[in-house]
N, C-alpha and C. Protein backbone atom coordinates (compact mmCIF):
# COMPACT_ATOMS: atom_id res chain seq x y z
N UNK A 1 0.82 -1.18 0.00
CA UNK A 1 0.00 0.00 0.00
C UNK A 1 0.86 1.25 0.00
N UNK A 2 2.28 1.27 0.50
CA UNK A 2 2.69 2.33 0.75
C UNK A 2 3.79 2.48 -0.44
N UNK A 3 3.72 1.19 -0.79
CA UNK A 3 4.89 1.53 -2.33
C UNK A 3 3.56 2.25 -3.55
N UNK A 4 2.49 1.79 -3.64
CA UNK A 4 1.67 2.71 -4.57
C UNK A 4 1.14 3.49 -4.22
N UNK A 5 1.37 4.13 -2.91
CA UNK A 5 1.22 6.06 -2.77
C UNK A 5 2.21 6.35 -3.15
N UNK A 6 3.19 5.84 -3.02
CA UNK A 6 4.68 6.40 -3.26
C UNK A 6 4.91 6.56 -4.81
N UNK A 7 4.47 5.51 -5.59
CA UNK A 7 4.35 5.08 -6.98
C UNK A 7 3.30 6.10 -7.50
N UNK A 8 2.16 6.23 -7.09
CA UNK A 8 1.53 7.68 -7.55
C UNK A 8 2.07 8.70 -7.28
N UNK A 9 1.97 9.32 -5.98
CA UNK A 9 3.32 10.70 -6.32
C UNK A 9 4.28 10.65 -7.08
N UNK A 10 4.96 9.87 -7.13
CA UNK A 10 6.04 9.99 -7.94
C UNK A 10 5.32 10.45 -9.68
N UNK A 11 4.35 9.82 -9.94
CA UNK A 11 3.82 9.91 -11.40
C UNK A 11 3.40 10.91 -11.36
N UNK A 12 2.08 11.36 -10.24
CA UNK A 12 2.01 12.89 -10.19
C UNK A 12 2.89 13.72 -10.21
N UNK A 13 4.24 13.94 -9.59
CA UNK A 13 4.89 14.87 -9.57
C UNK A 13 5.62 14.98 -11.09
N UNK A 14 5.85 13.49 -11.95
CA UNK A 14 6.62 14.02 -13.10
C UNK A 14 5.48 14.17 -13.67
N UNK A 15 4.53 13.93 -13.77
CA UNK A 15 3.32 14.87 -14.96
C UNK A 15 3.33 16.30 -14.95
N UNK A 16 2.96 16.86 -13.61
CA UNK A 16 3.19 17.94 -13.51
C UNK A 16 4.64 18.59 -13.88
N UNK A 17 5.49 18.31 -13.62
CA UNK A 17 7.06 18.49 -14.28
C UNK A 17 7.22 18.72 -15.75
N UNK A 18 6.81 17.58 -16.36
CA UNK A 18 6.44 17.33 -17.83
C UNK A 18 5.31 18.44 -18.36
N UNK A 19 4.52 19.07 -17.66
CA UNK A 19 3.41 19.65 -18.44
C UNK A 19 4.03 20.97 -18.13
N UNK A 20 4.94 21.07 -17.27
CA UNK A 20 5.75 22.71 -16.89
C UNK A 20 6.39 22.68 -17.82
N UNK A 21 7.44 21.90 -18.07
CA UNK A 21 8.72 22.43 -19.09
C UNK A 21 7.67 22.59 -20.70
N UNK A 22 6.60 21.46 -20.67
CA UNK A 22 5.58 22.08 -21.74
C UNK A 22 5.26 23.62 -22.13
N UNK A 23 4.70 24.00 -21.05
CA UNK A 23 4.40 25.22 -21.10
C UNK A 23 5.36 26.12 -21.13
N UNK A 24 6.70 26.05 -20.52
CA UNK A 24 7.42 27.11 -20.38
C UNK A 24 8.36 26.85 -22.20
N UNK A 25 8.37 25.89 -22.87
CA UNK A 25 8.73 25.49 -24.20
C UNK A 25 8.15 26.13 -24.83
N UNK A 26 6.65 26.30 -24.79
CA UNK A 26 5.87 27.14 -25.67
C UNK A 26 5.64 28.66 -25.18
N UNK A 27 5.74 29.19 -24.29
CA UNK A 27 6.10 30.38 -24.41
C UNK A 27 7.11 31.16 -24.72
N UNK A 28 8.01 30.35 -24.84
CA UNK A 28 9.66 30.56 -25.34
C UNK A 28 9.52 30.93 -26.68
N UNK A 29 9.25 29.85 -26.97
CA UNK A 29 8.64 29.76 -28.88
C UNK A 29 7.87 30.65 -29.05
N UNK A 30 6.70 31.12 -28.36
CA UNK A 30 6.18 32.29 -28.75
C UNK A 30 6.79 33.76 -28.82
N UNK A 31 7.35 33.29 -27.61
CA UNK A 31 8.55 35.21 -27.83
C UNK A 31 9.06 34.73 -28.90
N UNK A 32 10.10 33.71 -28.81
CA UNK A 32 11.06 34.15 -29.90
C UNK A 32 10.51 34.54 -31.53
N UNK A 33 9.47 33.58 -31.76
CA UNK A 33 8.81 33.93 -33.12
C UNK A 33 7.93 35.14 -33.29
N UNK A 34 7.68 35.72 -32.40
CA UNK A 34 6.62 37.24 -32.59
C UNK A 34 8.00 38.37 -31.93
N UNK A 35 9.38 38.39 -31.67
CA UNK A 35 9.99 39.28 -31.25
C UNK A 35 10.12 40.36 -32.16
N UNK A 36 10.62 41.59 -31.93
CA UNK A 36 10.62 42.68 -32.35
C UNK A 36 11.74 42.58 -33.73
N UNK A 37 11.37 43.08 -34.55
CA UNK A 37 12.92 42.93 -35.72
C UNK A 37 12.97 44.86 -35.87
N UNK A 38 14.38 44.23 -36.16
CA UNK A 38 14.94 46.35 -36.63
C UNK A 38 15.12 46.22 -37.83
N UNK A 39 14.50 47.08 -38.30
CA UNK A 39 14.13 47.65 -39.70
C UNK A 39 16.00 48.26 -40.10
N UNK A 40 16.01 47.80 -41.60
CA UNK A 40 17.18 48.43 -42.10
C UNK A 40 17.42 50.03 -42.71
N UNK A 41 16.06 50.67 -42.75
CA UNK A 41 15.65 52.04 -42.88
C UNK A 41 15.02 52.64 -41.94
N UNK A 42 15.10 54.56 -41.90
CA UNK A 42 15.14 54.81 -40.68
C UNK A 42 14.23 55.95 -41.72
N UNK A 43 13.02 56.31 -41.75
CA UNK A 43 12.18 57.53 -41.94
C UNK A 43 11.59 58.62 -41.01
N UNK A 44 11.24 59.61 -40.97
CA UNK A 44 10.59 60.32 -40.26
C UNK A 44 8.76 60.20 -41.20
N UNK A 45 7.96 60.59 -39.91
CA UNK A 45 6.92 60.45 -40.52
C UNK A 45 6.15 61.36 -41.35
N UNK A 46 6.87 62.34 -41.18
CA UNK A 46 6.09 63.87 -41.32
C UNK A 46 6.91 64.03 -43.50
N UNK A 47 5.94 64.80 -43.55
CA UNK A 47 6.21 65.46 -45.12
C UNK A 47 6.64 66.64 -45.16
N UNK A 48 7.74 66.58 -45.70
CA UNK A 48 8.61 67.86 -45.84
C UNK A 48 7.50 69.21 -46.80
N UNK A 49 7.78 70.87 -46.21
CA UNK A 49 7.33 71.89 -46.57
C UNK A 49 8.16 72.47 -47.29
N UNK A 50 8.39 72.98 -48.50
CA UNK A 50 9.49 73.92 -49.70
C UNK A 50 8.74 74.81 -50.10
N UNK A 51 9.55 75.80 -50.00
CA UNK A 51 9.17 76.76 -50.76
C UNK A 51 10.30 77.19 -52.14
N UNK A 52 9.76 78.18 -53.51
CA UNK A 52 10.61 78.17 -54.48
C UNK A 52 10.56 79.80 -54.03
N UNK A 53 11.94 79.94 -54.37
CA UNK A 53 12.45 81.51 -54.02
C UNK A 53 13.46 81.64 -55.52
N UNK A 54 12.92 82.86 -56.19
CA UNK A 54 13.19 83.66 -57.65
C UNK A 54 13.53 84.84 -57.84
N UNK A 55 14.82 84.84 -58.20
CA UNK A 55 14.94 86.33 -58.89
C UNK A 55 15.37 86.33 -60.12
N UNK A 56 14.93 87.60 -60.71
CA UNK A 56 15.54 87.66 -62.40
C UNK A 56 15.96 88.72 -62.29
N UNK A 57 17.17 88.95 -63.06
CA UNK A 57 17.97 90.04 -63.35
C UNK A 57 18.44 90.02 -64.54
N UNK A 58 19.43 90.54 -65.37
CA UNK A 58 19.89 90.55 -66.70
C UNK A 58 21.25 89.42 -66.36
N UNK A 59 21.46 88.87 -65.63
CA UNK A 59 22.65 87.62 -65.40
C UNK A 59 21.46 86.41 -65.54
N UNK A 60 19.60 86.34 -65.77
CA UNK A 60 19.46 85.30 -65.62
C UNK A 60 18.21 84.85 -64.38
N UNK A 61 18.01 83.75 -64.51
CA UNK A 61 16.89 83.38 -62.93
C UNK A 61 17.64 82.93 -62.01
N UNK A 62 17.72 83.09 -60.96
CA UNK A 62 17.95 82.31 -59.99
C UNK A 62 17.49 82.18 -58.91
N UNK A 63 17.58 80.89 -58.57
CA UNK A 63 16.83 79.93 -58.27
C UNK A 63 17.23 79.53 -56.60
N UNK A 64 16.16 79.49 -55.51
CA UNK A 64 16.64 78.80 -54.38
C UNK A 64 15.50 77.76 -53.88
N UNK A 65 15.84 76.81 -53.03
CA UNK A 65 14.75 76.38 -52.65
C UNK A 65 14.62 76.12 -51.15
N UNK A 66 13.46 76.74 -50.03
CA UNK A 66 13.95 76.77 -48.74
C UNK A 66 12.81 76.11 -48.05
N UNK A 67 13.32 75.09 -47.23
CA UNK A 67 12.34 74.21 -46.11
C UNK A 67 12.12 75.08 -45.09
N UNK A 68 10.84 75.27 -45.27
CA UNK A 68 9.52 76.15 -44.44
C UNK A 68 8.96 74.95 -43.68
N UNK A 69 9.05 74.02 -43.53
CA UNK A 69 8.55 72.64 -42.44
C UNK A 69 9.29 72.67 -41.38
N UNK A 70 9.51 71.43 -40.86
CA UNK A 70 9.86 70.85 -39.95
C UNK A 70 10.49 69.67 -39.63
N UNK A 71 10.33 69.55 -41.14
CA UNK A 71 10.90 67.89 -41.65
C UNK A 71 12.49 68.24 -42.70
N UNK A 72 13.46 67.62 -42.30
CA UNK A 72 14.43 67.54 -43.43
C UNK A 72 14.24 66.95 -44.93
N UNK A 73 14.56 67.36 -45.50
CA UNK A 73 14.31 67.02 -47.38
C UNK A 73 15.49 66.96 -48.04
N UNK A 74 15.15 66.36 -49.61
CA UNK A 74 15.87 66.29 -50.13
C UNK A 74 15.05 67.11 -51.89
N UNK A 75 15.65 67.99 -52.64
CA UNK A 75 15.07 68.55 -53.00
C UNK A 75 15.63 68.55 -54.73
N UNK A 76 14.74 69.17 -55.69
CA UNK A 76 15.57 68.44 -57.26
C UNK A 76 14.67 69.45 -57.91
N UNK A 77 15.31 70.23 -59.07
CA UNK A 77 14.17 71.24 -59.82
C UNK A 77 14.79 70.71 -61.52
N UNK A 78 13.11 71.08 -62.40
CA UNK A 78 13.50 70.91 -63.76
C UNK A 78 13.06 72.04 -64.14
N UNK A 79 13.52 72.84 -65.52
CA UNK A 79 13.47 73.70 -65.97
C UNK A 79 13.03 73.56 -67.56
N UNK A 80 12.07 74.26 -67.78
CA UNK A 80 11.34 74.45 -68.95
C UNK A 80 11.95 75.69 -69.81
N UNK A 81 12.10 75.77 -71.03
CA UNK A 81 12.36 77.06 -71.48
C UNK A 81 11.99 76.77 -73.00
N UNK A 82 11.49 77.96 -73.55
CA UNK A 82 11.21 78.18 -75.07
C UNK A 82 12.52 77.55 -76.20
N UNK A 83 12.02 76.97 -76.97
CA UNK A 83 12.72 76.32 -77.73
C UNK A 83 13.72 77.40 -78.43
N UNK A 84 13.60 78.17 -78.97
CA UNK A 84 14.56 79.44 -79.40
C UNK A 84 15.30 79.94 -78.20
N UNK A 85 15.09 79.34 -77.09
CA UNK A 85 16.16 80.19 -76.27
C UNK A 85 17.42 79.23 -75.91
N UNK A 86 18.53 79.91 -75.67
CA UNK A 86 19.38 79.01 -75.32
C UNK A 86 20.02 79.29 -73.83
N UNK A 87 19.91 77.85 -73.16
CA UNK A 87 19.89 77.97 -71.63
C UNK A 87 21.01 77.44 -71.03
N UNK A 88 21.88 77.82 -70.15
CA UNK A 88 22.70 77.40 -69.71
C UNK A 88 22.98 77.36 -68.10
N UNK A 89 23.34 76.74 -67.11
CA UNK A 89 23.51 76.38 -66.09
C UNK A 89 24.21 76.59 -65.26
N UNK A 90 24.58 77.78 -64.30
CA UNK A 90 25.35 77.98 -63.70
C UNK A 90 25.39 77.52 -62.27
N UNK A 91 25.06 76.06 -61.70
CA UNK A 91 25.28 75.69 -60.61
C UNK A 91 26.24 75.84 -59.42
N UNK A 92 25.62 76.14 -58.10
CA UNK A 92 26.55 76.72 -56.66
C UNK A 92 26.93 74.89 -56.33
N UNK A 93 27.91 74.82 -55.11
CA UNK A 93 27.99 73.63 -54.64
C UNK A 93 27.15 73.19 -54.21
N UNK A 94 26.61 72.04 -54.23
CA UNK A 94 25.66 70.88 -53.61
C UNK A 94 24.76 70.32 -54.95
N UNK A 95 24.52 71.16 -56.03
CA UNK A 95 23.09 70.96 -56.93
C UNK A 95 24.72 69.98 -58.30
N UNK A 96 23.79 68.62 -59.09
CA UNK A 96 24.03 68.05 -59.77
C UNK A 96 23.04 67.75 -60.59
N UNK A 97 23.65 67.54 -61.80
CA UNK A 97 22.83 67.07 -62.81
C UNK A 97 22.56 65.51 -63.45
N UNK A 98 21.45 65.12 -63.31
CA UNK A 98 21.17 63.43 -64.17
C UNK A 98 20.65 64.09 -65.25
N UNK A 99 21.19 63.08 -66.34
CA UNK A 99 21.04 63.48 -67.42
C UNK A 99 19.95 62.49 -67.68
N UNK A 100 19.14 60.86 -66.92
CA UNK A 100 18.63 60.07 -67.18
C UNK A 100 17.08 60.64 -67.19
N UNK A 101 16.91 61.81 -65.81
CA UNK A 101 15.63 62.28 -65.82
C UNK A 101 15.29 64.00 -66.09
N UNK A 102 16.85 64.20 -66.41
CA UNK A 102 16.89 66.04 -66.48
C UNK A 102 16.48 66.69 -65.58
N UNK A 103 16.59 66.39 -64.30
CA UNK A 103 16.59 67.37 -63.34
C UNK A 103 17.88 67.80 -62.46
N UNK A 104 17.84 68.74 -61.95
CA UNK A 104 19.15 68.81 -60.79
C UNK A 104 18.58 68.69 -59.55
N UNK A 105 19.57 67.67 -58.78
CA UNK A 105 19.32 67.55 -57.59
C UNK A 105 20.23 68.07 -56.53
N UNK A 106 19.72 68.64 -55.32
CA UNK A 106 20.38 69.31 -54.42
C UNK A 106 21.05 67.99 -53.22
N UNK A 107 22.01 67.64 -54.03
CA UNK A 107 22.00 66.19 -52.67
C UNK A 107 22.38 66.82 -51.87
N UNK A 108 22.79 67.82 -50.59
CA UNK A 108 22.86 67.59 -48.99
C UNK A 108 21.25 67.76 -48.52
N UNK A 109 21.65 67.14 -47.39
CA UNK A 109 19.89 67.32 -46.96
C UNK A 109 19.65 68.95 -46.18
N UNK A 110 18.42 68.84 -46.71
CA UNK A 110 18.30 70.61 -46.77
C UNK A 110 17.11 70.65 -45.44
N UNK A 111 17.69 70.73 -44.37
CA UNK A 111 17.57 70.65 -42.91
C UNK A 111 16.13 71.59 -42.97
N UNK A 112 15.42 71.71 -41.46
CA UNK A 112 14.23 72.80 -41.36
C UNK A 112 15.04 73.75 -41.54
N UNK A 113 13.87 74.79 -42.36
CA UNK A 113 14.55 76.39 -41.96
C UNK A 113 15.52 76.60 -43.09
N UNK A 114 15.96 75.33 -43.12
CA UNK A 114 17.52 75.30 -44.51
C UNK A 114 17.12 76.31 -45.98
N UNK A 115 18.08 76.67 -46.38
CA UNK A 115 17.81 76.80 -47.86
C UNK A 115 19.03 76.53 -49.02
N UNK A 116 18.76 75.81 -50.08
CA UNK A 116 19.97 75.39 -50.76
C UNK A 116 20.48 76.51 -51.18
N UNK A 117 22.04 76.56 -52.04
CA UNK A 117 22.39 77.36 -52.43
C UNK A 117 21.88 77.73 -53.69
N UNK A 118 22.48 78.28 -54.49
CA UNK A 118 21.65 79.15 -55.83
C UNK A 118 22.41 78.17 -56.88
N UNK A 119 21.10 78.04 -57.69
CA UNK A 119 21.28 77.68 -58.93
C UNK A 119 20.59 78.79 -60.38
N UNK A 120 21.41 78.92 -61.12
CA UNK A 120 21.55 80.32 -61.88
C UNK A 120 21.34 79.49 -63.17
N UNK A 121 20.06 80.29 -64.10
CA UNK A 121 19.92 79.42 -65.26
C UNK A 121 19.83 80.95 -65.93
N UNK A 122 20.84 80.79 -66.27
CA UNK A 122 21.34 81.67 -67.91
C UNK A 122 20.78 81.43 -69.26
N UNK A 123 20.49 82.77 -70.13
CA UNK A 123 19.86 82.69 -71.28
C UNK A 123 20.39 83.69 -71.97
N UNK A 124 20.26 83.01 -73.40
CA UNK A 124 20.67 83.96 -74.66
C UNK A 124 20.12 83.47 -75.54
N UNK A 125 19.77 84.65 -76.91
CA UNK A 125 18.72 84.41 -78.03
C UNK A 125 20.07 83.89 -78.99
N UNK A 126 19.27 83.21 -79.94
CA UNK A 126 20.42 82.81 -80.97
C UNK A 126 20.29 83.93 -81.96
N UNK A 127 21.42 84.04 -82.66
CA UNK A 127 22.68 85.00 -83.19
C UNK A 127 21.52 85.30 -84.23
N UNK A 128 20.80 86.30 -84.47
CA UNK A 128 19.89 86.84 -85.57
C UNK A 128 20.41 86.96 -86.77
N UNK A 129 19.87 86.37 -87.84
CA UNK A 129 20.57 86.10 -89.28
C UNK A 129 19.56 86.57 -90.11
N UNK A 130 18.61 88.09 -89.55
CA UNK A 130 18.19 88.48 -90.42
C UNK A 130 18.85 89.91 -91.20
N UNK A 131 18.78 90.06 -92.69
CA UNK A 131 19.59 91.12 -92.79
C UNK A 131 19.94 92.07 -92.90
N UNK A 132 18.80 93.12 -91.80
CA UNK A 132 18.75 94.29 -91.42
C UNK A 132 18.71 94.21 -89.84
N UNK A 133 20.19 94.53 -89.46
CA UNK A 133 20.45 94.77 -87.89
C UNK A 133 19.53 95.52 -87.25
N UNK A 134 18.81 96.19 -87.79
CA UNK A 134 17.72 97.44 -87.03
C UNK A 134 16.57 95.89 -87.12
N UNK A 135 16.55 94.85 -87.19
CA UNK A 135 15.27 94.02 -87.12
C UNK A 135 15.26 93.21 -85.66
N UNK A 136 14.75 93.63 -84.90
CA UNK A 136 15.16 92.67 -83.53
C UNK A 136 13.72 91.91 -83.43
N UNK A 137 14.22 90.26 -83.94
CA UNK A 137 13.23 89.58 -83.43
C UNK A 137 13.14 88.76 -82.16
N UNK A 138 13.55 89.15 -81.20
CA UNK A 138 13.28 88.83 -80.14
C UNK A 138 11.73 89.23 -79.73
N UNK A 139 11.23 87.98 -78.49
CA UNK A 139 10.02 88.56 -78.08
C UNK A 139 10.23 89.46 -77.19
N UNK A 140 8.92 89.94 -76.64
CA UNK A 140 9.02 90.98 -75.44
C UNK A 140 8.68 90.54 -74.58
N UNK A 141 8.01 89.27 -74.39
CA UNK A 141 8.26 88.57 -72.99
C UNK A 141 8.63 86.94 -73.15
N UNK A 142 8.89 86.21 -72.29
CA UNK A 142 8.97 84.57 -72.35
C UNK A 142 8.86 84.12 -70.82
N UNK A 143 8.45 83.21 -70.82
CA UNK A 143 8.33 82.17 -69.85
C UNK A 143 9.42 81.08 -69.36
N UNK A 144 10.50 81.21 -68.41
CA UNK A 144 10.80 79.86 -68.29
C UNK A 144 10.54 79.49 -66.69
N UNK A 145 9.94 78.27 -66.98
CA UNK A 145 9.26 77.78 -66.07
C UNK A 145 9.96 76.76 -65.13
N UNK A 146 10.02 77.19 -64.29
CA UNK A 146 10.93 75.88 -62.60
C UNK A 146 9.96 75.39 -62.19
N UNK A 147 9.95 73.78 -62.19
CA UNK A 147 9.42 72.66 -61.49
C UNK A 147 10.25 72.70 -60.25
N UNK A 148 9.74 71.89 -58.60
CA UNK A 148 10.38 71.60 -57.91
C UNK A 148 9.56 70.61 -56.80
N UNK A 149 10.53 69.63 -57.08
CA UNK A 149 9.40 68.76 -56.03
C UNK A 149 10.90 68.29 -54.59
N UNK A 150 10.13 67.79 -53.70
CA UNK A 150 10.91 67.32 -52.55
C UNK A 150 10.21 66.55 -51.90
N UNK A 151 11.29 65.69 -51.16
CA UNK A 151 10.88 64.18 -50.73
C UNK A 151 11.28 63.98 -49.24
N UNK A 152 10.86 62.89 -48.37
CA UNK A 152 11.44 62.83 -46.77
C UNK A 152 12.88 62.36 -47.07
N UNK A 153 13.54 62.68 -45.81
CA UNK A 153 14.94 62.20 -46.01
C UNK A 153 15.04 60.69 -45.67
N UNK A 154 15.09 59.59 -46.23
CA UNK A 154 15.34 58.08 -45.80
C UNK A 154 16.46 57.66 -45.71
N UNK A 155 17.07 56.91 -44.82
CA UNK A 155 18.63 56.42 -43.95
C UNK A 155 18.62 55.27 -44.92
N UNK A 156 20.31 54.95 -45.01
CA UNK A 156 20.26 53.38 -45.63
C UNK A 156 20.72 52.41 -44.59
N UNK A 157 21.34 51.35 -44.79
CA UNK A 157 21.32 50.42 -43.64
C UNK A 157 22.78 51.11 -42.66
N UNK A 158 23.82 51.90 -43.51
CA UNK A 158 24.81 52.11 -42.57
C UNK A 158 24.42 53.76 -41.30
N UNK A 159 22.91 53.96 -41.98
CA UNK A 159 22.46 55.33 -41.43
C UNK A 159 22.88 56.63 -41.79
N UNK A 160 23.51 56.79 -43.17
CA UNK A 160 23.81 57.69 -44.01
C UNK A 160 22.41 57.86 -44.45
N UNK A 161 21.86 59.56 -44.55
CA UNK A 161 21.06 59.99 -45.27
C UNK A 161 21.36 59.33 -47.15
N UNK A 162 20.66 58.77 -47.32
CA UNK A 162 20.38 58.46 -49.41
C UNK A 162 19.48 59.18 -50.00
N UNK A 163 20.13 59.60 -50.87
CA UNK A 163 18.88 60.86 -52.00
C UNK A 163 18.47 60.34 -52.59
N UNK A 164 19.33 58.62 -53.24
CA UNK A 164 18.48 58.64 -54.48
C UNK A 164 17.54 57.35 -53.60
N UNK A 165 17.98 56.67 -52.31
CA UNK A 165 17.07 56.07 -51.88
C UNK A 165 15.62 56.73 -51.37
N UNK A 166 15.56 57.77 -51.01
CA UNK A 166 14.63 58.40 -51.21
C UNK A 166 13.39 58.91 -51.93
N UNK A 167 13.82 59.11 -53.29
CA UNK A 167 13.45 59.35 -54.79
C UNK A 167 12.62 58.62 -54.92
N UNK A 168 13.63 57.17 -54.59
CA UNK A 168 13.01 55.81 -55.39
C UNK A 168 12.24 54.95 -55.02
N UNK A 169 11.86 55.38 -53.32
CA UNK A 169 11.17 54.72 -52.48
C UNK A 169 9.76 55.61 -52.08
N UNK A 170 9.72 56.56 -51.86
CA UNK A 170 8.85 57.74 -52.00
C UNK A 170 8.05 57.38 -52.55
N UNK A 171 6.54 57.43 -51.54
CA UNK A 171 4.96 57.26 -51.94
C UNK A 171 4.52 58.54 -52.41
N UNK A 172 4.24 59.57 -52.50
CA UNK A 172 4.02 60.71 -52.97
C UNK A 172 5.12 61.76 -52.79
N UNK A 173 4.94 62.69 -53.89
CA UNK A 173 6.16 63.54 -54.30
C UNK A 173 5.28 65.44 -54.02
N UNK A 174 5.50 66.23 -53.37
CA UNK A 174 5.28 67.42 -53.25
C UNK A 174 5.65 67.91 -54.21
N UNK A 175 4.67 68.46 -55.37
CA UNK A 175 5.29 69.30 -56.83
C UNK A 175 4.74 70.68 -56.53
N UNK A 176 5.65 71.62 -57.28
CA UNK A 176 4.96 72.69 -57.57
C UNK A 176 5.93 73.48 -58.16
N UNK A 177 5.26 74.52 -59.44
CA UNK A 177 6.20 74.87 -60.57
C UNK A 177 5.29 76.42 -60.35
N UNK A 178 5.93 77.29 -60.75
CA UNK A 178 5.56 78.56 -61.38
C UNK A 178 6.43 78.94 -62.96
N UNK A 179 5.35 79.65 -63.33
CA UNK A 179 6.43 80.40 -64.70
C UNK A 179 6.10 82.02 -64.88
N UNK A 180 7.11 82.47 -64.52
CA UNK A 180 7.40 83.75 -64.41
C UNK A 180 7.92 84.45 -65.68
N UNK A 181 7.18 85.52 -66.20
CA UNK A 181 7.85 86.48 -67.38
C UNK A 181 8.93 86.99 -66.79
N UNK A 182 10.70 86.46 -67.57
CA UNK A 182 11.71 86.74 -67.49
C UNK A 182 11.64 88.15 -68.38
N UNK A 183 11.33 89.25 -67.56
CA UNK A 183 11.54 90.59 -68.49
C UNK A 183 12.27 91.59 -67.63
N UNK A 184 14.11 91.51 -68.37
CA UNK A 184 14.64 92.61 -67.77
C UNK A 184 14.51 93.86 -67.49
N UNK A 185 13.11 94.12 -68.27
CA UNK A 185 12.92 95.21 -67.94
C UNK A 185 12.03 95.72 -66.73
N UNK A 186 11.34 94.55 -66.10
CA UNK A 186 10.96 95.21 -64.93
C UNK A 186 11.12 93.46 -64.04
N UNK A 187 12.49 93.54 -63.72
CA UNK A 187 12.68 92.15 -63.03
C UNK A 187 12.28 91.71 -61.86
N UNK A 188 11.71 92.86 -61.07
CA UNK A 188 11.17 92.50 -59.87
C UNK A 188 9.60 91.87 -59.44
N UNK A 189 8.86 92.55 -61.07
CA UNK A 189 7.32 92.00 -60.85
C UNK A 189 7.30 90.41 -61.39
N UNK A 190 7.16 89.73 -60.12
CA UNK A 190 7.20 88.50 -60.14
C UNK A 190 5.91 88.11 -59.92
N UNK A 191 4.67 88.62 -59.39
CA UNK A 191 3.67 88.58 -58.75
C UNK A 191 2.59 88.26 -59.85
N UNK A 192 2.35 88.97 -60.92
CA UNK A 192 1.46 89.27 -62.21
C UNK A 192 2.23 87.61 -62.83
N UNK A 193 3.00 87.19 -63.04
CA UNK A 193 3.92 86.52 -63.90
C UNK A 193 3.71 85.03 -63.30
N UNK A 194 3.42 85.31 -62.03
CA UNK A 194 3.28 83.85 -61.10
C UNK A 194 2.12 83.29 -61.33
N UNK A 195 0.65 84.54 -60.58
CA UNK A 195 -0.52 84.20 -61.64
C UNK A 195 -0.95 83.71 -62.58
N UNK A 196 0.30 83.67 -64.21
CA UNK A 196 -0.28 83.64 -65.13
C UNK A 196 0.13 82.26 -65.30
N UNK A 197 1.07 81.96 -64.79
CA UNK A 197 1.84 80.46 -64.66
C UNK A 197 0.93 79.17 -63.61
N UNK A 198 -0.12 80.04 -63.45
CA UNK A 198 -1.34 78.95 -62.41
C UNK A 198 -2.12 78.21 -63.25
């Protein structure tokens, strides 16, 4: 009688034993398979604010672009111009050119508050080959028109800001273009010229 109390406890106690390391097996397995993973990109959530800042003078437009947000960006403008005109590019440090999508991009990241440096788009009419010099066919006004869009700044896996990872990963793109009458003769009314470019 007293060897099969003894013989049941004993079975009771390893069942219970056996149904512990059970349970504590499967909660193991459950952390480990639902644990947290770290992402190899690092975004902010917020959408970057730009503004386009213009002047024209007889050297040309130029061009800035300044984060009015709160969010860091990365920022890229294309330029439209009349087929008779001939345009040329006088880029400050930071702005580059792809020739794959024709825009220039400002790769440093252009912080809140930031504003890139100037990019200067130069123009000249081609050489008039009509044959009375008193004939100036130039127009009296033209349009060239700056696109500019900007994107959040996205980290790559070593946590370097990437521009073009950015670009290329980017769910929506913030656009906005004006076209302003480049007329040296009254270079400051930008206002009438912006309007007409809506």
């Amino acid at each position: 009688m007293k060897n099969s109390r003894i013989g049941k406890t004993a079975l009771i106690a390893a069942a219970v034993t056996l149904t512990a390391s059970l349970s504590v097996g499967s909660a193991l397995a459950y952390f480990t398979t639902y644990c947290t993973a770290e992402g190899a990109y690092t975004m902010n959530m917020g959408f970057p604010d730009t503004d386009l800042e213009e002047h024209v003078d007889e050297e040309g437009k130029h061009i800035w672009i300044e984060n009015t947000g709160e969010y860091e960006a990365f920022v890229r403008v294309k330029v439209f111009a009349p087929e008779n005109l001939n345009v040329s590019f006088n880029p400050s440090n930071g702005w580059e050119y792809h020739m794959d999508d024709d825009y220039w991009y400002y790769s440093p990241v252009l912080q809140a508050d930031g504003k890139t440096t100037e990019l200067l788009v130069s123009y000249t009419f081609p050489v008039d080959e009509a044959p009375n010099d008193e004939i100036d066919t130039r127009p009296d006004e033209f349009n060239i028109v700056v696109i500019y869009e900007s994107v959040p700044v996205l980290y790559n896996e070593n946590g370097d800001a990437d521009m073009m990872l950015s670009w290329s990963n980017v769910a929506a793109i913030e656009s906005s273009g004006t076209a302003t009458d480049d007329e040296t003769e009254n270079p400051d009314d930008t206002d009438t010229a912006e309007q007409e470019g809506e």
